[in-house]
C-alpha atoms as a PDB file:
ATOM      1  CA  UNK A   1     -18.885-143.118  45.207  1.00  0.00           C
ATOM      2  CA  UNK A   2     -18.673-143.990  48.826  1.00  0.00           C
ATOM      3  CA  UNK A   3     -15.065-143.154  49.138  1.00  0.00           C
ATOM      4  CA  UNK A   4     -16.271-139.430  47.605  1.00  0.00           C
ATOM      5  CA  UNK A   5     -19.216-139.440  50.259  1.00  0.00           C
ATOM      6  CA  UNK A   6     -16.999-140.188  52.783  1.00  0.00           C
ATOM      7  CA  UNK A   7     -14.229-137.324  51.994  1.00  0.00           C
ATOM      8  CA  UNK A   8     -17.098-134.702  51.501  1.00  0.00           C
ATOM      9  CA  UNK A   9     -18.355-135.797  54.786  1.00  0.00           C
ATOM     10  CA  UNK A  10     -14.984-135.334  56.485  1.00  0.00           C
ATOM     11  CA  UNK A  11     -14.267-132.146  55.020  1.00  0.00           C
ATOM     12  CA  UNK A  12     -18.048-130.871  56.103  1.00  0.00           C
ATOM     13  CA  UNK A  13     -17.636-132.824  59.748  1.00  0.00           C
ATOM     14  CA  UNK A  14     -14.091-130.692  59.652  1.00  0.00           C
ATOM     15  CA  UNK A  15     -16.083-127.736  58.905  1.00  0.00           C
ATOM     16  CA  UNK A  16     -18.719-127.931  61.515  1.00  0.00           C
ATOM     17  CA  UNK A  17     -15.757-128.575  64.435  1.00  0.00           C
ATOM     18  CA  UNK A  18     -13.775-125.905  63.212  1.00  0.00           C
ATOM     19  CA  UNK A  19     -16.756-123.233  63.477  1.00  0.00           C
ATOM     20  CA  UNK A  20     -17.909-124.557  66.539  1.00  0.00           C
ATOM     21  CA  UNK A  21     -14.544-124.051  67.838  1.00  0.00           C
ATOM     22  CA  UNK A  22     -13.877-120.464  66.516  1.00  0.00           C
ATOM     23  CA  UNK A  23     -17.708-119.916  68.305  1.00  0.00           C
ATOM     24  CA  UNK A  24     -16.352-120.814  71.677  1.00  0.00           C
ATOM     25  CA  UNK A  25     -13.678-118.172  72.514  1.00  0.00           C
ATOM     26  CA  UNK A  26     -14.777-115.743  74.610  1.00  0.00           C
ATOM     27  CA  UNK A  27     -14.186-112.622  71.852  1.00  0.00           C
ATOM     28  CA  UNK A  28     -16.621-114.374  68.956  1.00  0.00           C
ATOM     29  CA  UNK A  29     -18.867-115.012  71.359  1.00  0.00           C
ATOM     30  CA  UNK A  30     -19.169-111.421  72.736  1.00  0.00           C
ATOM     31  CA  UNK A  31     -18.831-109.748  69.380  1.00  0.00           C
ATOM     32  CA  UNK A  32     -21.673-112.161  68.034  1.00  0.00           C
ATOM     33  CA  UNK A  33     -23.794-111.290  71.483  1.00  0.00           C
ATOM     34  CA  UNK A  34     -23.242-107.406  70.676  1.00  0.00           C
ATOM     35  CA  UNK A  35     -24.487-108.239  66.816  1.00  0.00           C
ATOM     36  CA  UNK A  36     -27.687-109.351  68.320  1.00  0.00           C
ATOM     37  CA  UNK A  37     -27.999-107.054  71.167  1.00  0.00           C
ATOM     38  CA  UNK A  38     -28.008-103.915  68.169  1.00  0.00           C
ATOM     39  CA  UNK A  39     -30.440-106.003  65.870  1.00  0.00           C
ATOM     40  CA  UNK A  40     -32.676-106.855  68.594  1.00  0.00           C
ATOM     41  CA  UNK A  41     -32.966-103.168  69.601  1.00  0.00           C
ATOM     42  CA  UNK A  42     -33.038-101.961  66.143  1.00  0.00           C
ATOM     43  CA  UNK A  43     -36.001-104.326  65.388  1.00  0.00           C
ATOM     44  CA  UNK A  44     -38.601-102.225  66.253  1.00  0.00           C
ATOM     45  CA  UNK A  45     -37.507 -99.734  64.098  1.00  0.00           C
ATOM     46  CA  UNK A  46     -36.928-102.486  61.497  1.00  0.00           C
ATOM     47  CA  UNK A  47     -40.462-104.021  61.581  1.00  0.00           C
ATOM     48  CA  UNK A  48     -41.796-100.121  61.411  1.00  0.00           C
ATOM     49  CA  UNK A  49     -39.869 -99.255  58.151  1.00  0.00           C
ATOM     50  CA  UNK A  50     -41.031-102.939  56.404  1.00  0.00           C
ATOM     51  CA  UNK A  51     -44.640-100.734  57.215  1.00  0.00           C
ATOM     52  CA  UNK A  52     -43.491 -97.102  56.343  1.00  0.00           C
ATOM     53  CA  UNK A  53     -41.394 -97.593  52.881  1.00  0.00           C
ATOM     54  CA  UNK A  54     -44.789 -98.741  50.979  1.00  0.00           C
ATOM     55  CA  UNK A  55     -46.998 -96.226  52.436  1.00  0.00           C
ATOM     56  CA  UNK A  56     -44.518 -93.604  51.517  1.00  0.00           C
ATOM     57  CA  UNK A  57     -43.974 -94.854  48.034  1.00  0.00           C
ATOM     58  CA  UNK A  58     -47.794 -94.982  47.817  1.00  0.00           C
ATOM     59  CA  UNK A  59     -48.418 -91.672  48.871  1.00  0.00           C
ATOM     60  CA  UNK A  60     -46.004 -90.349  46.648  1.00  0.00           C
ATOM     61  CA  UNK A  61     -47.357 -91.729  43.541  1.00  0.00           C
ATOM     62  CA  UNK A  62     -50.848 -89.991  44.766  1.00  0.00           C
ATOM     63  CA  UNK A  63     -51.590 -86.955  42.270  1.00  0.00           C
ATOM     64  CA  UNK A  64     -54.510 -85.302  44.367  1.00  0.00           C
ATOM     65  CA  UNK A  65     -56.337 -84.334  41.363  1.00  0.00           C
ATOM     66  CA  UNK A  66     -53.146 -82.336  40.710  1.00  0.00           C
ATOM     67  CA  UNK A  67     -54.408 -80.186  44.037  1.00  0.00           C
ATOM     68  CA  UNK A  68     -51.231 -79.666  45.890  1.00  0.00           C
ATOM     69  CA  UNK A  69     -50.432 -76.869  47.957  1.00  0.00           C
ATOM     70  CA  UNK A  70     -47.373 -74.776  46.712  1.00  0.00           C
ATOM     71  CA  UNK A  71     -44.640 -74.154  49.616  1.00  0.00           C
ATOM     72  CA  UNK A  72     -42.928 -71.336  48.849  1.00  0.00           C
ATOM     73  CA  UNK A  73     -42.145 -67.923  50.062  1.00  0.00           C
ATOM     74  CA  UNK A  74     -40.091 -64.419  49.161  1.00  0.00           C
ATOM     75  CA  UNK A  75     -36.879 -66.179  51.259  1.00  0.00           C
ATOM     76  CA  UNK A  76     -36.788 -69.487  49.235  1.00  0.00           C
ATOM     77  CA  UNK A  77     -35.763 -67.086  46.383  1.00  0.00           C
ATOM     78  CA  UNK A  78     -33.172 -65.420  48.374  1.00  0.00           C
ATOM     79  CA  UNK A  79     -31.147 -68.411  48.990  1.00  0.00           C
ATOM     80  CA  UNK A  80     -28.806 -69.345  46.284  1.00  0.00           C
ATOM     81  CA  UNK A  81     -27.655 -72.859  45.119  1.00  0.00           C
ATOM     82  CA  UNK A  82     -24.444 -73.954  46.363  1.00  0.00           C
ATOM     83  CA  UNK A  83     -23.958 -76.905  44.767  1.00  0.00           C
ATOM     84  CA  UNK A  84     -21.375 -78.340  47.413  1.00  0.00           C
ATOM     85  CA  UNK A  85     -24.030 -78.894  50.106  1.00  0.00           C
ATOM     86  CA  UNK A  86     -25.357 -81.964  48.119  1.00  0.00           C
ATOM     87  CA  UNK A  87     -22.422 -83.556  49.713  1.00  0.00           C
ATOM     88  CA  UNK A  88     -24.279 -83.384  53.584  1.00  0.00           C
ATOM     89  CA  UNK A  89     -26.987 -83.608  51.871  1.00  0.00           C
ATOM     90  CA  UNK A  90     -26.288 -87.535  50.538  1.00  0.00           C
ATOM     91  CA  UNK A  91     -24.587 -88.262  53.952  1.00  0.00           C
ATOM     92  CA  UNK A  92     -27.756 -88.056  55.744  1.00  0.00           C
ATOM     93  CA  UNK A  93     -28.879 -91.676  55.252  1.00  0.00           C
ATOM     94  CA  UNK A  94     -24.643 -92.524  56.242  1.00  0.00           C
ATOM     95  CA  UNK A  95     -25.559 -90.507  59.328  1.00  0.00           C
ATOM     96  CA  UNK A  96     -28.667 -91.836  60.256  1.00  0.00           C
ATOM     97  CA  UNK A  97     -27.899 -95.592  59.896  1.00  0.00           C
ATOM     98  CA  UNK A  98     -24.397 -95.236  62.072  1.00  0.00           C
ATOM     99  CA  UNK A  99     -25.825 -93.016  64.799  1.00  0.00           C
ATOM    100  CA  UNK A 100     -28.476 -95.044  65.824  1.00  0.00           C
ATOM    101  CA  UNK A 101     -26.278 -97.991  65.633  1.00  0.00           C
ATOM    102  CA  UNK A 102     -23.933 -96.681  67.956  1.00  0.00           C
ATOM    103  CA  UNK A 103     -26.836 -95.557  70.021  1.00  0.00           C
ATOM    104  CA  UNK A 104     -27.767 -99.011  70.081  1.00  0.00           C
ATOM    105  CA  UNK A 105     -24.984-100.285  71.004  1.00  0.00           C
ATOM    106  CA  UNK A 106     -24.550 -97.664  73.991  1.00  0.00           C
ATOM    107  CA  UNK A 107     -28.119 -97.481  75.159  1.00  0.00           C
ATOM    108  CA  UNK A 108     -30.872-100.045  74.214  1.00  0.00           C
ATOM    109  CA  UNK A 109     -33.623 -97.496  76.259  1.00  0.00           C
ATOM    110  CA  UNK A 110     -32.145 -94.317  74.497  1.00  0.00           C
ATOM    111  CA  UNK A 111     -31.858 -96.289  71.243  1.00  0.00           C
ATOM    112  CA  UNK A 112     -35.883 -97.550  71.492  1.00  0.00           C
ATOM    113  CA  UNK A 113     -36.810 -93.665  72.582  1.00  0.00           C
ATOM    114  CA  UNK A 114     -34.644 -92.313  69.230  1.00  0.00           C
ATOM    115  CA  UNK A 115     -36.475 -94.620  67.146  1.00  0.00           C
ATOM    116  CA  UNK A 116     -40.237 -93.691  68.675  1.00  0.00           C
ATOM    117  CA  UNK A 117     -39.635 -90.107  67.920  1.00  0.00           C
ATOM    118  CA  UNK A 118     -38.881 -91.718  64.373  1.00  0.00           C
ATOM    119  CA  UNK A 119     -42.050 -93.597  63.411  1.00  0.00           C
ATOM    120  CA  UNK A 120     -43.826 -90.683  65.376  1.00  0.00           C
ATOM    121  CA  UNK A 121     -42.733 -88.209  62.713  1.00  0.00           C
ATOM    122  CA  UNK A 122     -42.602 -90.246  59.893  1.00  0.00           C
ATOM    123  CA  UNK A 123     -46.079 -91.223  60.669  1.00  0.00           C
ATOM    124  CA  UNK A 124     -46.939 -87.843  61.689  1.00  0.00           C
ATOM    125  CA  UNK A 125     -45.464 -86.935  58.246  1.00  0.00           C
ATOM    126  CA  UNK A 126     -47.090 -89.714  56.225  1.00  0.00           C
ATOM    127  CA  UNK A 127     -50.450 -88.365  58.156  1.00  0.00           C
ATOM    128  CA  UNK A 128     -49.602 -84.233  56.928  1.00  0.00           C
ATOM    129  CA  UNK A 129     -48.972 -85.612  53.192  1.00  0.00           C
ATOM    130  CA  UNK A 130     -52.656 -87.000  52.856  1.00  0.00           C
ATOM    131  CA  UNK A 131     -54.658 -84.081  54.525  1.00  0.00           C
ATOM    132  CA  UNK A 132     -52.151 -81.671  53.165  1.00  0.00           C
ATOM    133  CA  UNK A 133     -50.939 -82.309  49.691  1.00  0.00           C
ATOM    134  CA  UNK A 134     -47.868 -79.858  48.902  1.00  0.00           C
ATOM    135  CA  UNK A 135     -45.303 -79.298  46.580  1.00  0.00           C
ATOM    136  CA  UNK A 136     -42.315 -77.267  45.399  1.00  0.00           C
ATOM    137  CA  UNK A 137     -41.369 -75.362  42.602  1.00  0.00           C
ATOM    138  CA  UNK A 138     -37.942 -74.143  43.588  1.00  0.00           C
ATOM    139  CA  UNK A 139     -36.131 -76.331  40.811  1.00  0.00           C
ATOM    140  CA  UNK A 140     -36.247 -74.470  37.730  1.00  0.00           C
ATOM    141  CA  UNK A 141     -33.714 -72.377  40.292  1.00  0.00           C
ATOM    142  CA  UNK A 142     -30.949 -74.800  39.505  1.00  0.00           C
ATOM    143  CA  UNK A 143     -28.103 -72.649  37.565  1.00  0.00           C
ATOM    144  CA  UNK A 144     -27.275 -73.949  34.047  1.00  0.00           C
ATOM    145  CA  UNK A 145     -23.561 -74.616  34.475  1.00  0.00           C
ATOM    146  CA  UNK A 146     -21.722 -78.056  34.296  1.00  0.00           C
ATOM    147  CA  UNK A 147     -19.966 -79.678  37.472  1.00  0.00           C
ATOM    148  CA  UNK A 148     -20.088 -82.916  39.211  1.00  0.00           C
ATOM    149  CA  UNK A 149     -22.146 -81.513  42.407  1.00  0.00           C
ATOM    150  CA  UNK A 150     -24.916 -80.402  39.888  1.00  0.00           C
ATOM    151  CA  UNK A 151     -24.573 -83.342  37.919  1.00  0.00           C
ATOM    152  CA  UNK A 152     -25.316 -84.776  41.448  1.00  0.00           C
ATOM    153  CA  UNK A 153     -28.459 -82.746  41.936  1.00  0.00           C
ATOM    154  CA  UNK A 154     -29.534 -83.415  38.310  1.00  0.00           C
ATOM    155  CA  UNK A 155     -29.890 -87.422  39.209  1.00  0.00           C
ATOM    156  CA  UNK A 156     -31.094 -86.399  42.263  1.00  0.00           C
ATOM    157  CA  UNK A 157     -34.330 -84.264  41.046  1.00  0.00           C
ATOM    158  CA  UNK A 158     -34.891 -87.047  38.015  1.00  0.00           C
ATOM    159  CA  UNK A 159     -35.317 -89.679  40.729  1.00  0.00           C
ATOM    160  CA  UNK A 160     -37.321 -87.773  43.817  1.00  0.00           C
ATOM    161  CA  UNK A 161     -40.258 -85.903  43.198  1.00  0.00           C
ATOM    162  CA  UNK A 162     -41.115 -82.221  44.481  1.00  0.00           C
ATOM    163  CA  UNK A 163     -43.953 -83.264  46.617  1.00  0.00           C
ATOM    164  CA  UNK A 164     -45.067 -84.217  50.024  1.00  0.00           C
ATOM    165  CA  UNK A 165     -41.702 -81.758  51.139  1.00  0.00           C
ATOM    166  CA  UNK A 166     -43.829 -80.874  54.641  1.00  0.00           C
ATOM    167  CA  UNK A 167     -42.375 -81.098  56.989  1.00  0.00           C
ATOM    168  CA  UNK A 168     -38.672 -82.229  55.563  1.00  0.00           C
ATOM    169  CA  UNK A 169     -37.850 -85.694  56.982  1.00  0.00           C
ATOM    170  CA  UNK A 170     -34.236 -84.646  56.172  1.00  0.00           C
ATOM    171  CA  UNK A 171     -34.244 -82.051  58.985  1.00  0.00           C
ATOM    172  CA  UNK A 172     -36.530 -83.890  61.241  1.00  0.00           C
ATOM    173  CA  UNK A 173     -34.784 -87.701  60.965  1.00  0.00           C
ATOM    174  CA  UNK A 174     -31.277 -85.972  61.708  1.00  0.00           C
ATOM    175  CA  UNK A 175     -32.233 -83.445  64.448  1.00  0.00           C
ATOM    176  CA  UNK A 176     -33.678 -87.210  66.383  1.00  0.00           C
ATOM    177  CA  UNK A 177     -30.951 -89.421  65.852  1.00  0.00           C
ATOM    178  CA  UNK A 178     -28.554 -86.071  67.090  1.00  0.00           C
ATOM    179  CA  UNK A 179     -30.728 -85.692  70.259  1.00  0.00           C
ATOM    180  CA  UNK A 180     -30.376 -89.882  70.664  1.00  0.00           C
ATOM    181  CA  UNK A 181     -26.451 -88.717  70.110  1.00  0.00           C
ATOM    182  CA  UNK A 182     -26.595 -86.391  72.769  1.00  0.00           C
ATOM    183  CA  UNK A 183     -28.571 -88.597  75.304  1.00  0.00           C
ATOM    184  CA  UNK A 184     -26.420 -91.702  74.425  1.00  0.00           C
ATOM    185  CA  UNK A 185     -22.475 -89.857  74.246  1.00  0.00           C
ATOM    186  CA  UNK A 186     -22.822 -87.244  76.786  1.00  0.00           C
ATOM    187  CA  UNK A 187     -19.495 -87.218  77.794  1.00  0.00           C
ATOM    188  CA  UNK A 188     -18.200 -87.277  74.246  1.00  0.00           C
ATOM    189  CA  UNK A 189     -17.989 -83.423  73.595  1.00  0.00           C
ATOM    190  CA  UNK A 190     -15.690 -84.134  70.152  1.00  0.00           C
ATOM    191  CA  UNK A 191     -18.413 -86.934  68.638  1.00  0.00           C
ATOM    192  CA  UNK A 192     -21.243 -84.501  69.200  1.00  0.00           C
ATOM    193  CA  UNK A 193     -19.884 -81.426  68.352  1.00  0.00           C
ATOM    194  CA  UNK A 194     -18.915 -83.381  64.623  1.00  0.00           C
ATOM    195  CA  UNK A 195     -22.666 -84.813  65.037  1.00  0.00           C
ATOM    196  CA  UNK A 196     -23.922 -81.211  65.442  1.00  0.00           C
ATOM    197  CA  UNK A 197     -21.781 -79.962  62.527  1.00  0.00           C
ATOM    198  CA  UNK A 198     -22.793 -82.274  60.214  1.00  0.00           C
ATOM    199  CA  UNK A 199     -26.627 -82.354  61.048  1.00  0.00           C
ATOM    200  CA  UNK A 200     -26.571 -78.626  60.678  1.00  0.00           C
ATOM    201  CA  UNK A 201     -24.887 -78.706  57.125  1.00  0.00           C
ATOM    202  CA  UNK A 202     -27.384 -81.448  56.380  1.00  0.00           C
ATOM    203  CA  UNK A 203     -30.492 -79.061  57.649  1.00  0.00           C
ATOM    204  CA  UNK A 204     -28.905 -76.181  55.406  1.00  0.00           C
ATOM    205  CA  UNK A 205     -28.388 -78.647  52.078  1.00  0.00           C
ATOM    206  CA  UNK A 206     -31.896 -78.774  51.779  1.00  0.00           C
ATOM    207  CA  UNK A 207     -31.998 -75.435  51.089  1.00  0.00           C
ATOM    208  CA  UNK A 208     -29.194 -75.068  48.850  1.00  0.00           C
ATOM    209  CA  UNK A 209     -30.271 -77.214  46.625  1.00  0.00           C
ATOM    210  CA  UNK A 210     -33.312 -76.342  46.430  1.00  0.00           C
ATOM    211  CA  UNK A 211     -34.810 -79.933  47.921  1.00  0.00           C
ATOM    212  CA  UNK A 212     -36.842 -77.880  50.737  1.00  0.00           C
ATOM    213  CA  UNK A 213     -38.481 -74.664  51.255  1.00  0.00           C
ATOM    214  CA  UNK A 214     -37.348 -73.183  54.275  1.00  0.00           C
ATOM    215  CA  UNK A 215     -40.948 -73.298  55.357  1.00  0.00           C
ATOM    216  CA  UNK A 216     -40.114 -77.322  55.159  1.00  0.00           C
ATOM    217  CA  UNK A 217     -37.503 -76.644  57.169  1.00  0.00           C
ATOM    218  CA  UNK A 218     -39.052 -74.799  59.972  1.00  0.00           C
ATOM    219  CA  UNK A 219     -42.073 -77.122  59.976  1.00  0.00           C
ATOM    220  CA  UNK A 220     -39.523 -79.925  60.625  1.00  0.00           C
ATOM    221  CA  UNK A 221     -38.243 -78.309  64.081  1.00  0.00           C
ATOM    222  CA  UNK A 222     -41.737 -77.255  65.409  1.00  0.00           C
ATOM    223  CA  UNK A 223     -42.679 -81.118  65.095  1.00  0.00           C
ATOM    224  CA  UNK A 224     -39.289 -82.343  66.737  1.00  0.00           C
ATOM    225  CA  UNK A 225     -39.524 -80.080  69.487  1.00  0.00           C
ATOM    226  CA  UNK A 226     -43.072 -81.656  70.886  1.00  0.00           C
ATOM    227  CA  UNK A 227     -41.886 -85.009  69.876  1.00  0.00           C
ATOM    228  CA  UNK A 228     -38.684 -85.207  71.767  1.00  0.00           C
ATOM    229  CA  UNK A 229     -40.220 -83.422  74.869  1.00  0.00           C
ATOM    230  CA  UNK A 230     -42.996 -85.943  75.437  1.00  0.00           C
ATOM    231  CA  UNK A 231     -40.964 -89.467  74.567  1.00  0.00           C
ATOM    232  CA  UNK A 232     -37.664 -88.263  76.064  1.00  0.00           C
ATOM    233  CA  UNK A 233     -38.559 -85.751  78.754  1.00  0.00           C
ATOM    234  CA  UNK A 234     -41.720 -86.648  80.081  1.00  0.00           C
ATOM    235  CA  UNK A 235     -42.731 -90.657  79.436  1.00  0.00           C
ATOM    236  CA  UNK A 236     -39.996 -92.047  81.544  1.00  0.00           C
ATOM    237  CA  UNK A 237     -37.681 -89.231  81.359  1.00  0.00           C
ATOM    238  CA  UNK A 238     -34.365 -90.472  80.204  1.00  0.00           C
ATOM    239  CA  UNK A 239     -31.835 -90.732  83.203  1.00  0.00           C
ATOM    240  CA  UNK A 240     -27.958 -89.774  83.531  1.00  0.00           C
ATOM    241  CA  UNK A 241     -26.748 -92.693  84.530  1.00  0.00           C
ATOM    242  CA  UNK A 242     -28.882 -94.771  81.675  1.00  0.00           C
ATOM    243  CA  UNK A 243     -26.444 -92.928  79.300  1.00  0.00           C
ATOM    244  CA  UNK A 244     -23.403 -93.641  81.175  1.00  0.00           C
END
């Protein structure tokens, strides 16, 4: 037994040197200090959304007496499902988590401003869902035909309710972390011209299929335009050289 113990406390002593060893050149120790540079400016954001997911769950299991306000008008019927844009439409979460990690890593100021204008519209959202109770009824829109993009939408319908849709979080969530984008890369024409590509196929998904009124849609820019002027424009107004 003791000449097992002693071989198992080789191997870990063996271990323990080695990783100390690896933890000591210069590159580990810098990638390791970025790692914690991002998740210490991300925390805020972090500690918010431990808050936010409950709340929103909660407030979408709320049936309001079965009082919600229907969001709808003579254009949502104009625009027809293309089936395609659930593509944009799924890489929003991709495109939220990986810009404001590489604003992060650019900018921890621009980073903490991106994800204040955030929780201020997710709360501000959160806020419109309990006063306001709405709802959609643009689904039964969805053509009868069989491909893997509706198949998409299908799953996607069956798992997300049509209410609390004002103002869209989709649009609102990916105009911010583009604006962060622009603050953080100014100099980096080609990133935010894909950015702006992509956030404005992502604004026109919800649309096309039929996940947002374009009343949602609108509603989401009005709120982003106060909210970005006031945190990023006017409370310590976010400097060129910060971004540089």
């Amino acid at each position: 037994m003791r000449s097992v113990y002693g071989r198992s406390h080789a191997v870990t002593l063996r271990i323990s040197l080695w990783m100390e060893l690896v933890l000591e050149t210069a590159e580990n120790k810098s990638l390791i200090k970025k790692i914690l540079y991002v998740v210490v400016t991300l925390l805020p954001m972090a500690i918010y959304m431990v808050v936010y997911m409950p709340t929103f769950f909660w407030v979408e299991g709320l049936d309001h007496g079965g009082n919600f306000h229907i969001i709808h008008t003579a254009i949502d019927d104009m625009i027809p499902v293309v089936e395609v844009f659930i593509i944009p439409y799924a890489l929003w979460l991709p495109y939220l988590c990986a810009g404001m990690i590489a604003i992060a890593i650019r900018s921890r100021r621009i980073s903490r401003k991106t994800s204040y204008m955030l929780m201020t519209g997710m709360t501000l959202f959160i806020i419109i869902s309990l006063v306001y109770p709405n709802m959609l009824e643009l689904r039964a829109a969805i053509p009868d035909r069989q491909n893997i993009f509706l198949d998409m939408i299908y799953y996607l319908h069956s798992i997300d309710t049509p209410t609390d849709v004002l103002p869209s979080l989709h649009v609102y969530d990916a105009l911010v972390v583009a604006a962060g984008m622009h603050l953080a890369f100014k100099e980096k024409k080609g990133l935010l011209i894909a950015s702006d590509i992509l956030v404005f196929l992502i604004v026109l998904s919800t649309m096309f299929i039929k996940q947002h009124s374009i009343i949602d849609v609108i509603s989401a820019i009005v709120m982003f335009i106060p909210v970005f002027i006031v945190i990023c424009l006017v409370i310590k107004p976010v400097k060129k050289e910060e971004a540089d």
